[in-house]
N, C-alpha and C. Protein backbone atom coordinates (compact mmCIF):
# COMPACT_ATOMS: atom_id res chain seq x y z
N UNK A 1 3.66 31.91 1.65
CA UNK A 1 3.80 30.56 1.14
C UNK A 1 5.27 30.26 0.88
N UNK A 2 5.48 28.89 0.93
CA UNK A 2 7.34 29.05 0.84
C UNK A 2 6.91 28.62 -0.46
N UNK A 3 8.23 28.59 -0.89
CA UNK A 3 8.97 28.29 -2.58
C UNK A 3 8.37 27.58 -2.89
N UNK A 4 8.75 26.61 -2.46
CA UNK A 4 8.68 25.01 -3.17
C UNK A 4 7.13 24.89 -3.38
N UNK A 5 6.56 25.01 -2.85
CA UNK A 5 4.33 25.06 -2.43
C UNK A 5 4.02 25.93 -3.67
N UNK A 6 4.89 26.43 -3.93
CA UNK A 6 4.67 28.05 -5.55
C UNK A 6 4.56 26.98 -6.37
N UNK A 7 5.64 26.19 -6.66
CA UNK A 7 6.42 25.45 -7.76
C UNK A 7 5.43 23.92 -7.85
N UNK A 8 5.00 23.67 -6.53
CA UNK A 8 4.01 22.14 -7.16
C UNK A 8 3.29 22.41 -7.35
N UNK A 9 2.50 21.81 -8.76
CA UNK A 9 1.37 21.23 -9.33
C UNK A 9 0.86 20.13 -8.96
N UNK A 10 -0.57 20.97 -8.36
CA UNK A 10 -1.69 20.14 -8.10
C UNK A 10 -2.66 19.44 -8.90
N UNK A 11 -2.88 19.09 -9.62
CA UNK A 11 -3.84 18.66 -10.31
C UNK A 11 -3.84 17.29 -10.51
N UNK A 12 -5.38 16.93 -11.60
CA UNK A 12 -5.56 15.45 -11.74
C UNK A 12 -5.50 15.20 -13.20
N UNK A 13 -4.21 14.83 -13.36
CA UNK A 13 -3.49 14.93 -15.17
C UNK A 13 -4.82 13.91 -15.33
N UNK A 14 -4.73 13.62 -16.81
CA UNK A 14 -5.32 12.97 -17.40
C UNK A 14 -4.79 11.17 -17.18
N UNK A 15 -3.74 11.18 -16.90
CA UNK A 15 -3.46 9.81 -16.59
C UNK A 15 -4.11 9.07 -15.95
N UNK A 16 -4.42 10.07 -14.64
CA UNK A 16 -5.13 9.32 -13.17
C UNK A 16 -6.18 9.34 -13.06
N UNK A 17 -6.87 8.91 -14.76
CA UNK A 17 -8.84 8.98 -14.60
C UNK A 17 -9.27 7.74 -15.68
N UNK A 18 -9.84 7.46 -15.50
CA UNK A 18 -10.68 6.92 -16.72
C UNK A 18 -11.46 7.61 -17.06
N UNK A 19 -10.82 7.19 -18.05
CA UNK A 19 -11.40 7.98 -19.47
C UNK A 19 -12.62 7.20 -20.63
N UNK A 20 -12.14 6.19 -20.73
CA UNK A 20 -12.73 5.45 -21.96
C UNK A 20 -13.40 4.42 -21.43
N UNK A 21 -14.77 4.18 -21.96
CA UNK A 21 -16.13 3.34 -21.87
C UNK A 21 -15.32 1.93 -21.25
N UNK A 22 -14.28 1.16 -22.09
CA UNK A 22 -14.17 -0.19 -21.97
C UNK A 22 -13.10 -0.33 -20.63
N UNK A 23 -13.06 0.90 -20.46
CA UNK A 23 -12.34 0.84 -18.80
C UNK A 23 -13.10 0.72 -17.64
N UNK A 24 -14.46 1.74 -17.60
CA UNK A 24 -15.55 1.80 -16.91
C UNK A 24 -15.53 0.31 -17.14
N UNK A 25 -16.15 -0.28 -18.03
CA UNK A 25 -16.69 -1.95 -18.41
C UNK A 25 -16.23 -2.94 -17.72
N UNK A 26 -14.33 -2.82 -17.78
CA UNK A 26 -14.12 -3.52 -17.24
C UNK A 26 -13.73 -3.71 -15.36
N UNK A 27 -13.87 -2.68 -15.21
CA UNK A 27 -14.16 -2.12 -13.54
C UNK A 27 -14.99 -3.06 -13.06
N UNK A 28 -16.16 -2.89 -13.76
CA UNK A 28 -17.80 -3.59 -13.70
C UNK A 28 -17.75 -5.10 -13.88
N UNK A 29 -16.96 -5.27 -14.92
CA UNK A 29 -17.32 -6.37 -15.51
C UNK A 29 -16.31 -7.99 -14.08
N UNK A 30 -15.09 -7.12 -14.45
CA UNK A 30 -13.87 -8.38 -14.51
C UNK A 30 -13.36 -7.84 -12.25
N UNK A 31 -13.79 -6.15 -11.97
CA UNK A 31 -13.79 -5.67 -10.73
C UNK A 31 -14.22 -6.56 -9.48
N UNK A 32 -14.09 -5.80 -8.31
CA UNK A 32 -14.24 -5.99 -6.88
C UNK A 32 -15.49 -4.80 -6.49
N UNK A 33 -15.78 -5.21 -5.34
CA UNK A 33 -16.51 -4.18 -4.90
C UNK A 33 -16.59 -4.18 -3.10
N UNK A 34 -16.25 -2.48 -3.09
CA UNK A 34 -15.98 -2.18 -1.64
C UNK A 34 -17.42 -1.37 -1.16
N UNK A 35 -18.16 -1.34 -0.20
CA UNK A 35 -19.48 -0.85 -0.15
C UNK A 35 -19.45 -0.08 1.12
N UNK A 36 -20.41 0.85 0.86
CA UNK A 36 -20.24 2.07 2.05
C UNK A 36 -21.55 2.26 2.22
N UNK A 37 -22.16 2.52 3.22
CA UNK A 37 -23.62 3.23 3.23
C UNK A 37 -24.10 4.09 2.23
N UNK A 38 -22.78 5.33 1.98
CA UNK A 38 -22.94 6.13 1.13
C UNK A 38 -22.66 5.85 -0.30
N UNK A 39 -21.97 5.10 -0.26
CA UNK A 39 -21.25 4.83 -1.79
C UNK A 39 -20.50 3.47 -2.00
N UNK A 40 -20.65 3.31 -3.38
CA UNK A 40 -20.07 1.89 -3.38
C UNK A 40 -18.74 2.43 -4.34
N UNK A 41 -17.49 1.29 -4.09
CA UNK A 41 -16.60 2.04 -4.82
C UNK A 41 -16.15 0.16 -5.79
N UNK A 42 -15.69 0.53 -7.17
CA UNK A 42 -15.78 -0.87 -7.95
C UNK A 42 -14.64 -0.28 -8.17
N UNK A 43 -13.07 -1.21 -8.09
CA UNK A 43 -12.16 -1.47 -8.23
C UNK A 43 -11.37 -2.96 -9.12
N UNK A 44 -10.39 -2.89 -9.86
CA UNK A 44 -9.76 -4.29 -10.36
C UNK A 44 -8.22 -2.93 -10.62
N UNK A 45 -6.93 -4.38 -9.97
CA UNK A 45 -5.89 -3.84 -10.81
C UNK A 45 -5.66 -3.60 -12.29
N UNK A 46 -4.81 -2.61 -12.15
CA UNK A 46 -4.64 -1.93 -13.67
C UNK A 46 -2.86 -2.33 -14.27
N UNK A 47 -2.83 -2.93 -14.92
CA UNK A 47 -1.03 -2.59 -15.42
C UNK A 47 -0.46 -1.35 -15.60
N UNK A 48 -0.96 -0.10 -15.15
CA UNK A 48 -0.71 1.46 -15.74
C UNK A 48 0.55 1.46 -14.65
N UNK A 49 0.44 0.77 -13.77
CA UNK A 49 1.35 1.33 -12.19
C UNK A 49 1.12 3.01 -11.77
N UNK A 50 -0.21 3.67 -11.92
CA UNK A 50 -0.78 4.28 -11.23
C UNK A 50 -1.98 4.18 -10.78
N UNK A 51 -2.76 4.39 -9.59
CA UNK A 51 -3.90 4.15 -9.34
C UNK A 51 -4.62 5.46 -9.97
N UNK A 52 -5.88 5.00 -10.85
CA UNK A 52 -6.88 5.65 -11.65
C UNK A 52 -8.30 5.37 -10.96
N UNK A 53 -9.15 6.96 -11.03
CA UNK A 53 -10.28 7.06 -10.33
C UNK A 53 -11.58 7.62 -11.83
N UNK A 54 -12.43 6.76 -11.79
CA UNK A 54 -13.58 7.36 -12.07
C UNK A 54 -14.72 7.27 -11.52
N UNK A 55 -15.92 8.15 -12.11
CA UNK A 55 -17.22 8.49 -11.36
C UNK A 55 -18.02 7.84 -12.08
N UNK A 56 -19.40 7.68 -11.34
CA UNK A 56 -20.52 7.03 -11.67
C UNK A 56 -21.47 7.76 -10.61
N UNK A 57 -21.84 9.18 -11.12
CA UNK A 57 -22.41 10.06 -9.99
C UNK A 57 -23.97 10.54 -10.92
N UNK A 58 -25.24 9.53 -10.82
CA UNK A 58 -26.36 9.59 -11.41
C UNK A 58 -27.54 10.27 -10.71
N UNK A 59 -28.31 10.71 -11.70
CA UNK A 59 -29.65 11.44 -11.27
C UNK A 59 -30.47 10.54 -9.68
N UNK A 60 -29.79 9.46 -10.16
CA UNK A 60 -30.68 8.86 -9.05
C UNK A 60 -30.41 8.90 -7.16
N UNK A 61 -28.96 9.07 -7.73
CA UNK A 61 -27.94 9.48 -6.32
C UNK A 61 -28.50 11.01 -5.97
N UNK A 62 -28.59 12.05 -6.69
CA UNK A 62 -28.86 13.33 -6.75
C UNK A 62 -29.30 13.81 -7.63
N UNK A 63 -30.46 14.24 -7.69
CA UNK A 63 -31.39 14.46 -8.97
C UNK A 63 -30.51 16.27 -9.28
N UNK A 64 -29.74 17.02 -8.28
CA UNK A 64 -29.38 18.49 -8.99
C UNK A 64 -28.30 18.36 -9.60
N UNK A 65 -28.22 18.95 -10.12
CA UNK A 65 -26.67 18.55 -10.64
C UNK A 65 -25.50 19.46 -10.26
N UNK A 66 -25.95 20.39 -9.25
CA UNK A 66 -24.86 21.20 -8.33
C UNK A 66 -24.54 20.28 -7.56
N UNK A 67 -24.95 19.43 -6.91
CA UNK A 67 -25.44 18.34 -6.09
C UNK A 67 -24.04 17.13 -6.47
N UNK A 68 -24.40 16.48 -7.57
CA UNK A 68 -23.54 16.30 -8.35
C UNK A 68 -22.25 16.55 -8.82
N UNK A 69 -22.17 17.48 -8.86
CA UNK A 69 -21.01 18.15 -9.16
C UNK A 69 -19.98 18.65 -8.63
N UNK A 70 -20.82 18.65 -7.11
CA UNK A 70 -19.95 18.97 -5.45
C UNK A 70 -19.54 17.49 -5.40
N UNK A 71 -20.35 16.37 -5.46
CA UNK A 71 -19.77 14.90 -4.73
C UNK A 71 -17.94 14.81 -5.80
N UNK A 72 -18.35 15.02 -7.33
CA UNK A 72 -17.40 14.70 -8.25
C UNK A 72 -16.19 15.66 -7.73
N UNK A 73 -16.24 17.21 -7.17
CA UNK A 73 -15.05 17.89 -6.65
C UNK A 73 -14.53 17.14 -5.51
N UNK A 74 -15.59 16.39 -4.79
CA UNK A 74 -15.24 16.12 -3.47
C UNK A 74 -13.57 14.83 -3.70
N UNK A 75 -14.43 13.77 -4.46
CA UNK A 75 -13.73 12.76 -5.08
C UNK A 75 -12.81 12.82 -5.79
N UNK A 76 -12.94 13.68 -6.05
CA UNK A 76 -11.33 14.39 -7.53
C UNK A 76 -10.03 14.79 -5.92
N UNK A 77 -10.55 15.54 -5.17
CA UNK A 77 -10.00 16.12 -4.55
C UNK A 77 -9.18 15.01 -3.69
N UNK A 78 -10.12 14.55 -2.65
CA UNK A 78 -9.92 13.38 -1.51
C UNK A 78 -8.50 12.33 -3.05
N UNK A 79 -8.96 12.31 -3.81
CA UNK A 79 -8.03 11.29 -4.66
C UNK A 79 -6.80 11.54 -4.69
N UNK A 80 -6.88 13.47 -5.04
CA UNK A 80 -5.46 14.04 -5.50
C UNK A 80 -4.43 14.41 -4.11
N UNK A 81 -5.16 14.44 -3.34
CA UNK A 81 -4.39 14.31 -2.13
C UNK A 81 -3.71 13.33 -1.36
N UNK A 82 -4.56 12.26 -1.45
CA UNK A 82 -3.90 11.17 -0.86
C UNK A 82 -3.59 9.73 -1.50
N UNK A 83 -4.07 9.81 -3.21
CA UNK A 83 -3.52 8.91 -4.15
C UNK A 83 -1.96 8.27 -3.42
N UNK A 84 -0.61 9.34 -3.67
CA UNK A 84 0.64 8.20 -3.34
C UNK A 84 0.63 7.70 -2.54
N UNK A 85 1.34 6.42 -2.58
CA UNK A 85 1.36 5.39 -2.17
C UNK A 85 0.07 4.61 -2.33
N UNK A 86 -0.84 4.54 -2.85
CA UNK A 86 -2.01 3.45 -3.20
C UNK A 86 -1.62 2.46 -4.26
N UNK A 87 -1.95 1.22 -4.57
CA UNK A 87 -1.70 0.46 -5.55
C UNK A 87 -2.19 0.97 -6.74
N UNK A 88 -1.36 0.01 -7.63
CA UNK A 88 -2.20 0.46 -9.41
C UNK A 88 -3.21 -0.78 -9.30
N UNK A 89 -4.65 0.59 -9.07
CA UNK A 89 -6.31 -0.06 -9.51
C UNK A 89 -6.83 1.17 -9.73
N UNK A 90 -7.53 0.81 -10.72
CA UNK A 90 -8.79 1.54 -11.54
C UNK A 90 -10.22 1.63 -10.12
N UNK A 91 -10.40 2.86 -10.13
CA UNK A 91 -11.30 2.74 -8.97
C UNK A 91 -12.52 3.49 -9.74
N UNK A 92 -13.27 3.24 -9.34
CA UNK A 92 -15.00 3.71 -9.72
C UNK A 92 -15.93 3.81 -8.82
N UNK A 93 -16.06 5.21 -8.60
CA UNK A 93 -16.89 5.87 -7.24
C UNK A 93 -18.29 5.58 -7.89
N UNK A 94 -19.57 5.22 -7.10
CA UNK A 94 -20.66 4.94 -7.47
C UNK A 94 -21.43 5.59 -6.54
N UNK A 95 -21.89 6.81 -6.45
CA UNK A 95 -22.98 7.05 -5.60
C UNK A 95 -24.32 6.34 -5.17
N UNK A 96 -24.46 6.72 -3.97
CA UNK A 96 -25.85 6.42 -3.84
C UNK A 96 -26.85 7.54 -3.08
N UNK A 97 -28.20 7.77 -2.99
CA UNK A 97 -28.54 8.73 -2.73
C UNK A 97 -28.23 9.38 -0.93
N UNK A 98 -27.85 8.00 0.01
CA UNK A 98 -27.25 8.62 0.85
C UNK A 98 -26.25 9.71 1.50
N UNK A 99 -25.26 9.21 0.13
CA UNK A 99 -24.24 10.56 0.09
C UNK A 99 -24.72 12.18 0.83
N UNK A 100 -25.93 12.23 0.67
CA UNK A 100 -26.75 13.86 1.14
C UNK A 100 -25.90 14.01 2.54
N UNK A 101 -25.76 12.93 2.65
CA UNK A 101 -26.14 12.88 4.71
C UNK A 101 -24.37 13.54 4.95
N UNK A 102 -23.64 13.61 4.13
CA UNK A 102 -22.11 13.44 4.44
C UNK A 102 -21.77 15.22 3.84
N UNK A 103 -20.96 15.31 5.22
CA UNK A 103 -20.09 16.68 4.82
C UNK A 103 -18.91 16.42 3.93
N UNK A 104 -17.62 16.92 3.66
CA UNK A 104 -16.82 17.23 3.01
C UNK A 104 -16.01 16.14 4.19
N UNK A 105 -15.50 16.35 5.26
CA UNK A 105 -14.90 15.74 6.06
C UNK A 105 -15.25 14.39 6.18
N UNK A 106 -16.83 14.09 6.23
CA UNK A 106 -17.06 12.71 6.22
C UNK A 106 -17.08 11.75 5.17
N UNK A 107 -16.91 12.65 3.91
CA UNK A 107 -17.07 11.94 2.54
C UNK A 107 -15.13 10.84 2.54
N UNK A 108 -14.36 12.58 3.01
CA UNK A 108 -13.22 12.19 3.10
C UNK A 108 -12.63 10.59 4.18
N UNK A 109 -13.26 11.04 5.24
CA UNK A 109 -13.10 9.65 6.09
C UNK A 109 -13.59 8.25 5.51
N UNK A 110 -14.76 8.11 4.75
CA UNK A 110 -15.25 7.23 4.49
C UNK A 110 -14.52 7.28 3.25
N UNK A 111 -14.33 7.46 2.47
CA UNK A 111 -13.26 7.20 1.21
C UNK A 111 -12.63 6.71 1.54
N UNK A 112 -10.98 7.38 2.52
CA UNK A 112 -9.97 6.90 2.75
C UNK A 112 -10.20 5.05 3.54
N UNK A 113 -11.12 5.62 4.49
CA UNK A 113 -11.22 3.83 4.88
C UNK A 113 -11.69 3.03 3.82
N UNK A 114 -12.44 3.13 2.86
CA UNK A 114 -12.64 2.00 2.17
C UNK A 114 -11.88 1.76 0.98
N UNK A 115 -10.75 2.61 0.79
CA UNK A 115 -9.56 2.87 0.05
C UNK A 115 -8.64 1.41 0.70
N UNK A 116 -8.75 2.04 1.95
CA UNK A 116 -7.63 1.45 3.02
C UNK A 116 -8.10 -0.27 2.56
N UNK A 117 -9.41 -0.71 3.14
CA UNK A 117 -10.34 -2.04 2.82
C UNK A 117 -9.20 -2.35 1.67
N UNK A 118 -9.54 -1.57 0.46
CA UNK A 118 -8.87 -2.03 -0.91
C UNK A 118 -7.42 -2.72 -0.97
N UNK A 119 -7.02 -1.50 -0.47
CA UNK A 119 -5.47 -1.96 -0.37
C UNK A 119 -5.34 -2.71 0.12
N UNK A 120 -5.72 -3.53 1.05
CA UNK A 120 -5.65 -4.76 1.86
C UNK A 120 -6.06 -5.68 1.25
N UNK A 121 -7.00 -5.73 0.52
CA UNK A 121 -7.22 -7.34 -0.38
C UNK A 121 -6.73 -7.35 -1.04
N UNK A 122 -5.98 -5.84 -1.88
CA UNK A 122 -5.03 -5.95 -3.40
C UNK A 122 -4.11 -6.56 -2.52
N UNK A 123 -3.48 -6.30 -1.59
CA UNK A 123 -1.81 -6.89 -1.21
C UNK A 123 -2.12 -8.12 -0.91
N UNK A 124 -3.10 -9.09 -0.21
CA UNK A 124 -4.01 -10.16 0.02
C UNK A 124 -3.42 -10.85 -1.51
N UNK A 125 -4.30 -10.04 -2.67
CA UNK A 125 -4.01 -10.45 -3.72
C UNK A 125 -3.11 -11.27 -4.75
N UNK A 126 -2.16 -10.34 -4.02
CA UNK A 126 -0.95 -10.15 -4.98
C UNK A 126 -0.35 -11.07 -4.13
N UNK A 127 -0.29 -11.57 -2.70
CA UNK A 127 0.25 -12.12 -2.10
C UNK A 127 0.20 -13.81 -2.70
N UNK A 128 -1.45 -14.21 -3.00
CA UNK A 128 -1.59 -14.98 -3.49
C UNK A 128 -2.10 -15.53 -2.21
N UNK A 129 -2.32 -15.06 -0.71
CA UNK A 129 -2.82 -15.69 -0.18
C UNK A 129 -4.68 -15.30 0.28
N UNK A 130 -5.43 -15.45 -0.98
CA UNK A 130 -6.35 -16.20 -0.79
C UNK A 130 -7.61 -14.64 -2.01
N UNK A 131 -8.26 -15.68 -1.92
CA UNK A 131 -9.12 -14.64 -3.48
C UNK A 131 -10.53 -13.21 -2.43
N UNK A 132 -10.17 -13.10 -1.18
CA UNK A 132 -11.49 -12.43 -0.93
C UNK A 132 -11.18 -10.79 -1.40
């Protein structure tokens, strides 16, 4: 391994999550929504100027909770890798029970594209040219 690969830290600090109920809320409440076969993902900009990810990974998506618990590594992961350069939005992964059907690779493809979707209406957004 060279040097430098020793010396970075990987991880998902506490910054880059939601954490607290009235964040989830307002995802839901005041958010967008990007939709996937497998998963729906609920987004609104954040003033943090980092983009923040949380889960919404229920019995009903996957009744095991190994099951569960693989989609939430999957999503932590796919995030911590290719987060820079994304805008500051609060994102909220929402399973649905399709997810089964998706490997590790396909979870990843379908994330990043509907990431991609995002970023395109946030800059849309911000542009001011036009509310979709």
């Amino acid at each position: 391994m060279a040097p430098d690969t020793l010396n970075r830290r990987e991880t998902w600090p506490p910054d880059l999550r939601l954490r607290k109920r009235r964040d989830y809320q307002r995802v839901f409440q005041e958010g967008r929504t990007e939709a996937t076969p497998y998963f729906v993902l609920r987004w609104r900009p954040n003033d943090k100027g980092v983009p923040r990810l949380g889960l919404q990974i229920g019995r009903r998506a996957a009744s095991r909770a190994v099951v569960r618990n693989r989609w939430k590594r999957w999503a932590r992961e796919v995030f911590r890798r290719h987060r820079h350069g994304w805008p500051a939005v609060d994102i909220v992964l929402v399973a649905r029970p399709e997810m089964k059907e998706l490997s590790f690779r396909s979870f990843e493809a379908a994330f990043l594209a509907a990431v991609q979707r995002i970023v395109r209406r946030w800059e849309r957004l911000r542009s001011g040219s036009g509310s979709t």
